[in-house]
Protein backbone atom coordinates (compact mmCIF):
# COMPACT_ATOMS: atom_id res chain seq x y z
CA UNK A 1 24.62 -22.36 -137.80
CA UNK A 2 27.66 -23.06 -135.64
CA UNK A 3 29.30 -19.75 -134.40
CA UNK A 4 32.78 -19.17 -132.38
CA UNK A 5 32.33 -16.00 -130.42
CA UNK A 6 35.95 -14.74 -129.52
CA UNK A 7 35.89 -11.65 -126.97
CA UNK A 8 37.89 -10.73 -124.01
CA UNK A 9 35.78 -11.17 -121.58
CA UNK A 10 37.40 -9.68 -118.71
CA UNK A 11 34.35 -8.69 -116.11
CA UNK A 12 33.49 -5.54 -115.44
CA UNK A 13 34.35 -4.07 -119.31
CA UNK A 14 32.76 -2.97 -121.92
CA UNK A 15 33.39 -5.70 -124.53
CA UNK A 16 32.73 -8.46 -122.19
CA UNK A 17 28.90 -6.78 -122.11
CA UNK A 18 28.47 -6.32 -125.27
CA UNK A 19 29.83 -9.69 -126.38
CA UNK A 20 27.09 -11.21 -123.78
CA UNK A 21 24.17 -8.98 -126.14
CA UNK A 22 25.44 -9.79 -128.99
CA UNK A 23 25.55 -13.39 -128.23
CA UNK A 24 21.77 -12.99 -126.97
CA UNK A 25 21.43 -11.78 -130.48
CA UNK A 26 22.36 -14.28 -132.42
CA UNK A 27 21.35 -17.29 -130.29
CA UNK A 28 17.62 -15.78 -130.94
CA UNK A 29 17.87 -16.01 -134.25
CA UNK A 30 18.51 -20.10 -133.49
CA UNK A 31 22.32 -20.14 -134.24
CA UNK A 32 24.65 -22.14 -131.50
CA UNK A 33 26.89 -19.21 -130.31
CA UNK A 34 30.31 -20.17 -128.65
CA UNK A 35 31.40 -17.54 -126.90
CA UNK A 36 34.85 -17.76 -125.94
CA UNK A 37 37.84 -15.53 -123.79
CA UNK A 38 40.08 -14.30 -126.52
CA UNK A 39 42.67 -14.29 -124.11
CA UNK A 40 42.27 -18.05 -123.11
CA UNK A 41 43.33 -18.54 -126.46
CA UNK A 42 46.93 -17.48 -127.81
CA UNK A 43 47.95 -19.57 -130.62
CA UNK A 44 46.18 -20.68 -133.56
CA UNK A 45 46.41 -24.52 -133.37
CA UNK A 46 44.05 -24.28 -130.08
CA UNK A 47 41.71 -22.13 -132.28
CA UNK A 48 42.07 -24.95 -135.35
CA UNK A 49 41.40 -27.53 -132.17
CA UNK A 50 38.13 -25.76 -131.22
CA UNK A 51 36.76 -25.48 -134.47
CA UNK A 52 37.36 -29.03 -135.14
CA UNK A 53 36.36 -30.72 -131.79
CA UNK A 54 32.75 -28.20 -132.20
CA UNK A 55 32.42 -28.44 -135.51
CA UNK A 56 32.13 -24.69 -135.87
CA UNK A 57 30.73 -23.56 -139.24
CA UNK A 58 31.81 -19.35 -138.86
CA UNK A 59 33.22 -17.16 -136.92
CA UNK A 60 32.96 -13.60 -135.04
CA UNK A 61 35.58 -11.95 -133.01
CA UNK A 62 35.19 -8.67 -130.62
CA UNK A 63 38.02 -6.53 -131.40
CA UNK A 64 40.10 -6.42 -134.37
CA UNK A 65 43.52 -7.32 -133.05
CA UNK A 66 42.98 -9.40 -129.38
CA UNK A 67 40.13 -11.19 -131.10
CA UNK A 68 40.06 -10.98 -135.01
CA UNK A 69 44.01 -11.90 -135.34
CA UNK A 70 43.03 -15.64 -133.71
CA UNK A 71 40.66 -16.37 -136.55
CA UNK A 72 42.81 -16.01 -139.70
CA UNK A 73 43.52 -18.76 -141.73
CA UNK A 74 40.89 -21.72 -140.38
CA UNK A 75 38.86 -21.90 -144.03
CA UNK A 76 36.09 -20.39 -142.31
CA UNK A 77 34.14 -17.35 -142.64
CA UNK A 78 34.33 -14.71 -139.91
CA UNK A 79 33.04 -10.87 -139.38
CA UNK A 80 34.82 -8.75 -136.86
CA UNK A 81 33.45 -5.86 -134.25
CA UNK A 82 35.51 -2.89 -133.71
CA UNK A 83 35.85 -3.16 -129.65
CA UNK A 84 37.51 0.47 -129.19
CA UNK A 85 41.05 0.09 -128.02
CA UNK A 86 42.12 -1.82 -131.93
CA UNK A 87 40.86 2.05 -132.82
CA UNK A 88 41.71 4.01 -130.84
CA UNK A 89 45.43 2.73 -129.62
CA UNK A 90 46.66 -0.37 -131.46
CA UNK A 91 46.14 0.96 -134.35
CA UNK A 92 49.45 3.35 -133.40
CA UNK A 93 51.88 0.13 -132.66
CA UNK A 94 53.01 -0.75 -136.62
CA UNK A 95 53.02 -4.42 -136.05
CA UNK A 96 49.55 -4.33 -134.57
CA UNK A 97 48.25 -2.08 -137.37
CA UNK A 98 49.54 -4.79 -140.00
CA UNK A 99 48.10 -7.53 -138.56
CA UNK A 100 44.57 -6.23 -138.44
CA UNK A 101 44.77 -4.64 -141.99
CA UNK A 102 45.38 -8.89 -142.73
CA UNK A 103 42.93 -9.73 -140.23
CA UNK A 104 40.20 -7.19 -142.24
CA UNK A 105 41.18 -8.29 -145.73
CA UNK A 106 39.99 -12.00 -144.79
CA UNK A 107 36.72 -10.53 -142.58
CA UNK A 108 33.60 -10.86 -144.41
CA UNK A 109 31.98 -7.97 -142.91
CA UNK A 110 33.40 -5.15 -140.13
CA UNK A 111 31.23 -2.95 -137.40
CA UNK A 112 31.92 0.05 -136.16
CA UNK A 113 29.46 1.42 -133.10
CA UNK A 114 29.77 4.96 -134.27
CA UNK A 115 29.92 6.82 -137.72
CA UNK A 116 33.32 7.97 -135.99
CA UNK A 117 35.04 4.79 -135.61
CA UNK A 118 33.93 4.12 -139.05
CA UNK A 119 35.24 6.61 -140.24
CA UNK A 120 38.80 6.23 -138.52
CA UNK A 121 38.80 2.69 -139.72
CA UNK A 122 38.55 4.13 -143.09
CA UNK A 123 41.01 6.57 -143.13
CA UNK A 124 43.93 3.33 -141.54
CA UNK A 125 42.16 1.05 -143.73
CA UNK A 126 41.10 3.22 -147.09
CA UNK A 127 40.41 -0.01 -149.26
CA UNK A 128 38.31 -1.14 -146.44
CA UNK A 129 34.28 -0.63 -146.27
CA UNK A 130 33.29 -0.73 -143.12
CA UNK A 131 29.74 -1.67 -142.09
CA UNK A 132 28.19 0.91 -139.42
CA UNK A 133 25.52 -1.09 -137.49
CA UNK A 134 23.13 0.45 -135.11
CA UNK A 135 24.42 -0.64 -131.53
CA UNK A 136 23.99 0.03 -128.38
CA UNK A 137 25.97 -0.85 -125.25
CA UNK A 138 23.72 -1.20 -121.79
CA UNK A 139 23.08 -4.84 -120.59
CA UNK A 140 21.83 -7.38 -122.49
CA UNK A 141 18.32 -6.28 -123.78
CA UNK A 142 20.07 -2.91 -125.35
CA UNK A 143 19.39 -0.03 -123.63
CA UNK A 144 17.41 -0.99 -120.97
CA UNK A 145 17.24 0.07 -117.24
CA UNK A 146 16.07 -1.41 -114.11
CA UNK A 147 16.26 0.87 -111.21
CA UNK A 148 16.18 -0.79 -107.68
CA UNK A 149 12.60 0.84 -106.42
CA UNK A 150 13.96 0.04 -102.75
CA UNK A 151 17.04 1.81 -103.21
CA UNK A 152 17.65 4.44 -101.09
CA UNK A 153 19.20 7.53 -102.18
CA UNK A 154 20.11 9.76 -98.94
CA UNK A 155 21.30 6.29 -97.53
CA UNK A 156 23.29 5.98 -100.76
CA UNK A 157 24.64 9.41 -99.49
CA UNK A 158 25.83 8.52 -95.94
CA UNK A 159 27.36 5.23 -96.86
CA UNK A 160 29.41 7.96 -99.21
CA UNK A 161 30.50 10.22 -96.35
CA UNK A 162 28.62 12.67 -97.87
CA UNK A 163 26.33 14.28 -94.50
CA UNK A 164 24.46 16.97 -96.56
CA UNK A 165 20.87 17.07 -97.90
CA UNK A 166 20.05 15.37 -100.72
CA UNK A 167 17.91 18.77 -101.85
CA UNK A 168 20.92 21.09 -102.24
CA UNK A 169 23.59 18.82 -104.04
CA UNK A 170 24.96 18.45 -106.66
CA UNK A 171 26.35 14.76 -107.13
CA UNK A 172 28.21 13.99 -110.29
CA UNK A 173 28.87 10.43 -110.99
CA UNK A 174 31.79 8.79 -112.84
CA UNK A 175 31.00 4.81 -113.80
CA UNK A 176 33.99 2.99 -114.86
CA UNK A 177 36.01 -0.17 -113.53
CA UNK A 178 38.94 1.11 -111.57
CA UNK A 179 41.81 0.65 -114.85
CA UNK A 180 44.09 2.96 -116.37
CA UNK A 181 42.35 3.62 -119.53
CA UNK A 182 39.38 4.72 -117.74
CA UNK A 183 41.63 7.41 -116.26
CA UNK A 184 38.79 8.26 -113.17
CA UNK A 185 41.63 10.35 -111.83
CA UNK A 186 41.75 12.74 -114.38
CA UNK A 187 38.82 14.86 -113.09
CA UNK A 188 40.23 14.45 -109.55
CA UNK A 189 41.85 17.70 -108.89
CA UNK A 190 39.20 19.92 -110.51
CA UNK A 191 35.86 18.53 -108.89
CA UNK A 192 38.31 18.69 -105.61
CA UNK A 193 38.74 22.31 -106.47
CA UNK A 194 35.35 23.13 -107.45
CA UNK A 195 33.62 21.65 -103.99
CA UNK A 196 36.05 24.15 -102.06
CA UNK A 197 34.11 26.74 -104.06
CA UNK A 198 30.99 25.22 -103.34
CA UNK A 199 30.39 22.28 -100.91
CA UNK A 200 27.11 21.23 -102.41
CA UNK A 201 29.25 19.80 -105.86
CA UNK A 202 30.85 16.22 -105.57
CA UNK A 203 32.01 13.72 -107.44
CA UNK A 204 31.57 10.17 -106.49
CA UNK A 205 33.64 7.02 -108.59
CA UNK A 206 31.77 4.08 -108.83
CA UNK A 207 33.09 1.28 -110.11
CA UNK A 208 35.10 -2.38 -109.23
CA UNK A 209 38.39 -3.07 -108.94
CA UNK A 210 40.01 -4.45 -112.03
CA UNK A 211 43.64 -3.48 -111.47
CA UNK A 212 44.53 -4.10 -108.12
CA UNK A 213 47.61 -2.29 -108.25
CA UNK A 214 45.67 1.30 -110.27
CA UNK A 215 43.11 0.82 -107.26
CA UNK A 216 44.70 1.26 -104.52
CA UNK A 217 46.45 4.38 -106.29
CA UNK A 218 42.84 5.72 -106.95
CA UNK A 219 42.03 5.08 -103.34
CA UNK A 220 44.88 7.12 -101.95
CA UNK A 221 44.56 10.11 -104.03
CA UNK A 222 40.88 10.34 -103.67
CA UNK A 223 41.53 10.59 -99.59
CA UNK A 224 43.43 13.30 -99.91
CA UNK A 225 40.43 14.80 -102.30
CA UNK A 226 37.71 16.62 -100.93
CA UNK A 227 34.44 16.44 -102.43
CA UNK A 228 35.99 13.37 -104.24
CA UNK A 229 34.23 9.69 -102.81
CA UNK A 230 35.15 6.57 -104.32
CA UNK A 231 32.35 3.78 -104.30
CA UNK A 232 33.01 -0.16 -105.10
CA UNK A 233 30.83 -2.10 -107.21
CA UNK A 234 26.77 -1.56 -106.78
CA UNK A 235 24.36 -4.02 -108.20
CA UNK A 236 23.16 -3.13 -111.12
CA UNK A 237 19.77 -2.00 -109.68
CA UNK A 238 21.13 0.03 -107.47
CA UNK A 239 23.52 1.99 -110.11
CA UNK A 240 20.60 2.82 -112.28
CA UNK A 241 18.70 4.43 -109.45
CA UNK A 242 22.09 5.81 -108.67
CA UNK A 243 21.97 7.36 -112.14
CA UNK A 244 18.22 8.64 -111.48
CA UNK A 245 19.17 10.61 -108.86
CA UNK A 246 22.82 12.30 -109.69
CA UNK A 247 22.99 15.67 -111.18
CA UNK A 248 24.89 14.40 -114.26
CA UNK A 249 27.22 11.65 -114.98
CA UNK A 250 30.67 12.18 -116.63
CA UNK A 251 32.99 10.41 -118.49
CA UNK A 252 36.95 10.37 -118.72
CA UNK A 253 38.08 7.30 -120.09
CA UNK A 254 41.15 7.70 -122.78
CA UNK A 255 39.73 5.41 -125.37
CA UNK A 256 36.19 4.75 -125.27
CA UNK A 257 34.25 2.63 -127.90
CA UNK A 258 30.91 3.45 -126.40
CA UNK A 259 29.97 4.71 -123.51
CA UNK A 260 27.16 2.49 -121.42
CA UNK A 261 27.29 4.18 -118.43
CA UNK A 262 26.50 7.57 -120.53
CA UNK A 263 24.12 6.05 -122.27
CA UNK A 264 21.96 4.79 -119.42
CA UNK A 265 21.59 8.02 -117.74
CA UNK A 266 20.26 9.26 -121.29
CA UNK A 267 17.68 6.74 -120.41
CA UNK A 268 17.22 7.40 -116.68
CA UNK A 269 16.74 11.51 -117.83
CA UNK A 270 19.08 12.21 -115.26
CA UNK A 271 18.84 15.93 -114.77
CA UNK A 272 20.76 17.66 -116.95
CA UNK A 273 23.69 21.03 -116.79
CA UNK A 274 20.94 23.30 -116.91
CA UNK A 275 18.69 26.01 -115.00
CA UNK A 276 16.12 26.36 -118.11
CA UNK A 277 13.20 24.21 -117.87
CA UNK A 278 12.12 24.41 -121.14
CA UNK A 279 15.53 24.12 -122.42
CA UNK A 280 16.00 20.65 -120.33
CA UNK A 281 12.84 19.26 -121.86
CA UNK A 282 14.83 19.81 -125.17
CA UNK A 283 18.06 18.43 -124.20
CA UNK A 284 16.19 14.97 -122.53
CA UNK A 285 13.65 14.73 -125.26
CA UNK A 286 16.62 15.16 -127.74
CA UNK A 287 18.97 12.45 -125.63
CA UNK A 288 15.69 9.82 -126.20
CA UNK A 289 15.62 10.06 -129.83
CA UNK A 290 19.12 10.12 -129.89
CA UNK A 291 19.26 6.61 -128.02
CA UNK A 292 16.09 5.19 -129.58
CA UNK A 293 17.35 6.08 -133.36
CA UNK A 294 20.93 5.17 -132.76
CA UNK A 295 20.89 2.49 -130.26
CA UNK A 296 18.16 0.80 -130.30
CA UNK A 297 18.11 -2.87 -129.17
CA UNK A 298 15.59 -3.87 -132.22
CA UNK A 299 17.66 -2.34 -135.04
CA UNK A 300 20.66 -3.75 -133.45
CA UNK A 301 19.55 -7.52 -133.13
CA UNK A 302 18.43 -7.07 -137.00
CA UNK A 303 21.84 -5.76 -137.65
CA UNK A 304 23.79 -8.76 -136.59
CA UNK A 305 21.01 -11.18 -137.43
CA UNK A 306 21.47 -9.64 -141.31
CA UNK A 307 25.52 -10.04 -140.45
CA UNK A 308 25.36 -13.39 -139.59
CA UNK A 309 23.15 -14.24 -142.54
CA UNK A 310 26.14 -13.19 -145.16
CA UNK A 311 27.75 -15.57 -143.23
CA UNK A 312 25.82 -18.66 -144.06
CA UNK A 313 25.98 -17.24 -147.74
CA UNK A 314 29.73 -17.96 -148.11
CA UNK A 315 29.41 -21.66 -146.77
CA UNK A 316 27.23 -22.45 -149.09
CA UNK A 317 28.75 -20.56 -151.83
């Protein structure tokens, strides 16, 4: 089958990653999967054009307002993906809130990542059912690490003006691209406060500029922060052994579908916020079941491969 992906696929976010999974997903079950930039796309005569010109037979769209609002009204059958932000803030602007309530009642099927957002889409959209499929968000091949084995950790240090040894800190790391919603600065002041108390505890921002104007605000306050170090985009590699080494990594993004940084230091057993041995085996042996039950790359690729399949059912009903 014929598929129009529709996704903002702004680098260095969440949705744009999981759009490039899900594609990976679907292609393997031998559909043709046209992923396109939601945001390349405003009005729907271009989306009428497209469907037309590649004789697309269905439809799936990343978010239910940027990417599910472009797909109403074409005569063909489309699912939707709850991307986070639809959730978790446009659901709060009236006109938005309409629109996707529309966009749902034509949807064939909805996904939520988490019993959560489920749930919240429920309780906007009580007529609704919403389908919870088992997802996960890390890369391509689900949630799946590759640690650099040449990266080098007290080198990592250094380049982070952080002159200590690597035996007696504590480095906390906060993964995000350097936007507002991610809100990196949140956790400034405290960490800042915390590594006056003790100078072993820091917290290092990794992560690529996405708003130029937000970055350089993030770059001046952290300056004035000590124990605060602000690192641009790693490879990918390198990150992950990043995440192998760090004390624990934290999270303070304002609306957050799902987490992949989080989730991939579940898989690197980072070590965790505690002195008990026995009781860390429990919290990283807990963390992996966690991850393999409820994100699991398998169970998700059957999830949208099933999806896709009630698809094809409404063509050729």
């Amino acid at each position: 089958m014929r598929l129009l992906f529709l996704a903002v696929l702004r680098r260095h976010t969440g949705n744009a990653v999981t759009a490039e999974r899900v594609r990976d997903h679907l292609e393997a079950a031998g559909h043709v999967c046209i992923l396109k930039d939601a945001s390349d796309l405003e009005s729907s005569s271009e989306i009428a054009k497209l469907i037309e010109a590649e004789s697309l037979e269905a439809a799936l769209a990343l978010h239910l307002y940027r990417g599910g609002r472009l797909l109403q009204g074409h005569g063909i059958p489309f699912g939707i993906i709850f991307g986070g932000t639809d959730l978790n803030e446009d659901v709060n602007h009236g006109e938005k809130k309409k629109v996707m309530g529309k966009v749902l009642e034509e949807a064939r099927f909805a996904v939520a990542f988490t019993e959560s957002m489920k749930e919240m889409a429920q309780t906007q959209w009580k007529a609704r059912q919403i389908s919870w499929a088992v997802t996960c968000a890390a890369g391509r091949t689900g949630i799946m690490t590759g640690p650099n084995s040449a990266f080098n950790w007290n080198t990592f240090l250094r380049q982070s003006g952080i002159n200590q040894s690597a035996d007696n800190l504590h480095i906390f790391l906060l993964v995000c691209g350097l936007r507002q919603v991610k809100d990196p600065l949140y956790l400034v002041d405290a960490f800042s406060e915390w590594h006056r108390e003790e100078p072993n505890v820091y917290m290092v921002i990794v992560g690529p500029e996405v708003d130029p104007v937000f970055t350089r605000e993030v770059g001046a306050r952290v300056k004035r922060a000590a124990g605060v170090r602000l690192i641009r985009e790693m490879p990918q590699g390198d990150l992950h052994a990043a995440l192998k080494n760090c004390f624990a990594v934290v999270n303070s993004s304002v609306s957050e579908g799902m987490s992949a940084a989080i989730l991939e230091e579940f898989v690197q057993l980072a070590k965790r916020l505690v002195s008990d041995p026995a009781l860390e085996r429990e919290i990283v042996a807990n963390g992996r079941e966690y991850v393999r039950a409820r994100h699991s790359w398998q169970a998700e690729r059957c999830t949208y491969q099933n999806l896709i399949r009630t698809l094809e059912g409404s063509i050729q009903d």
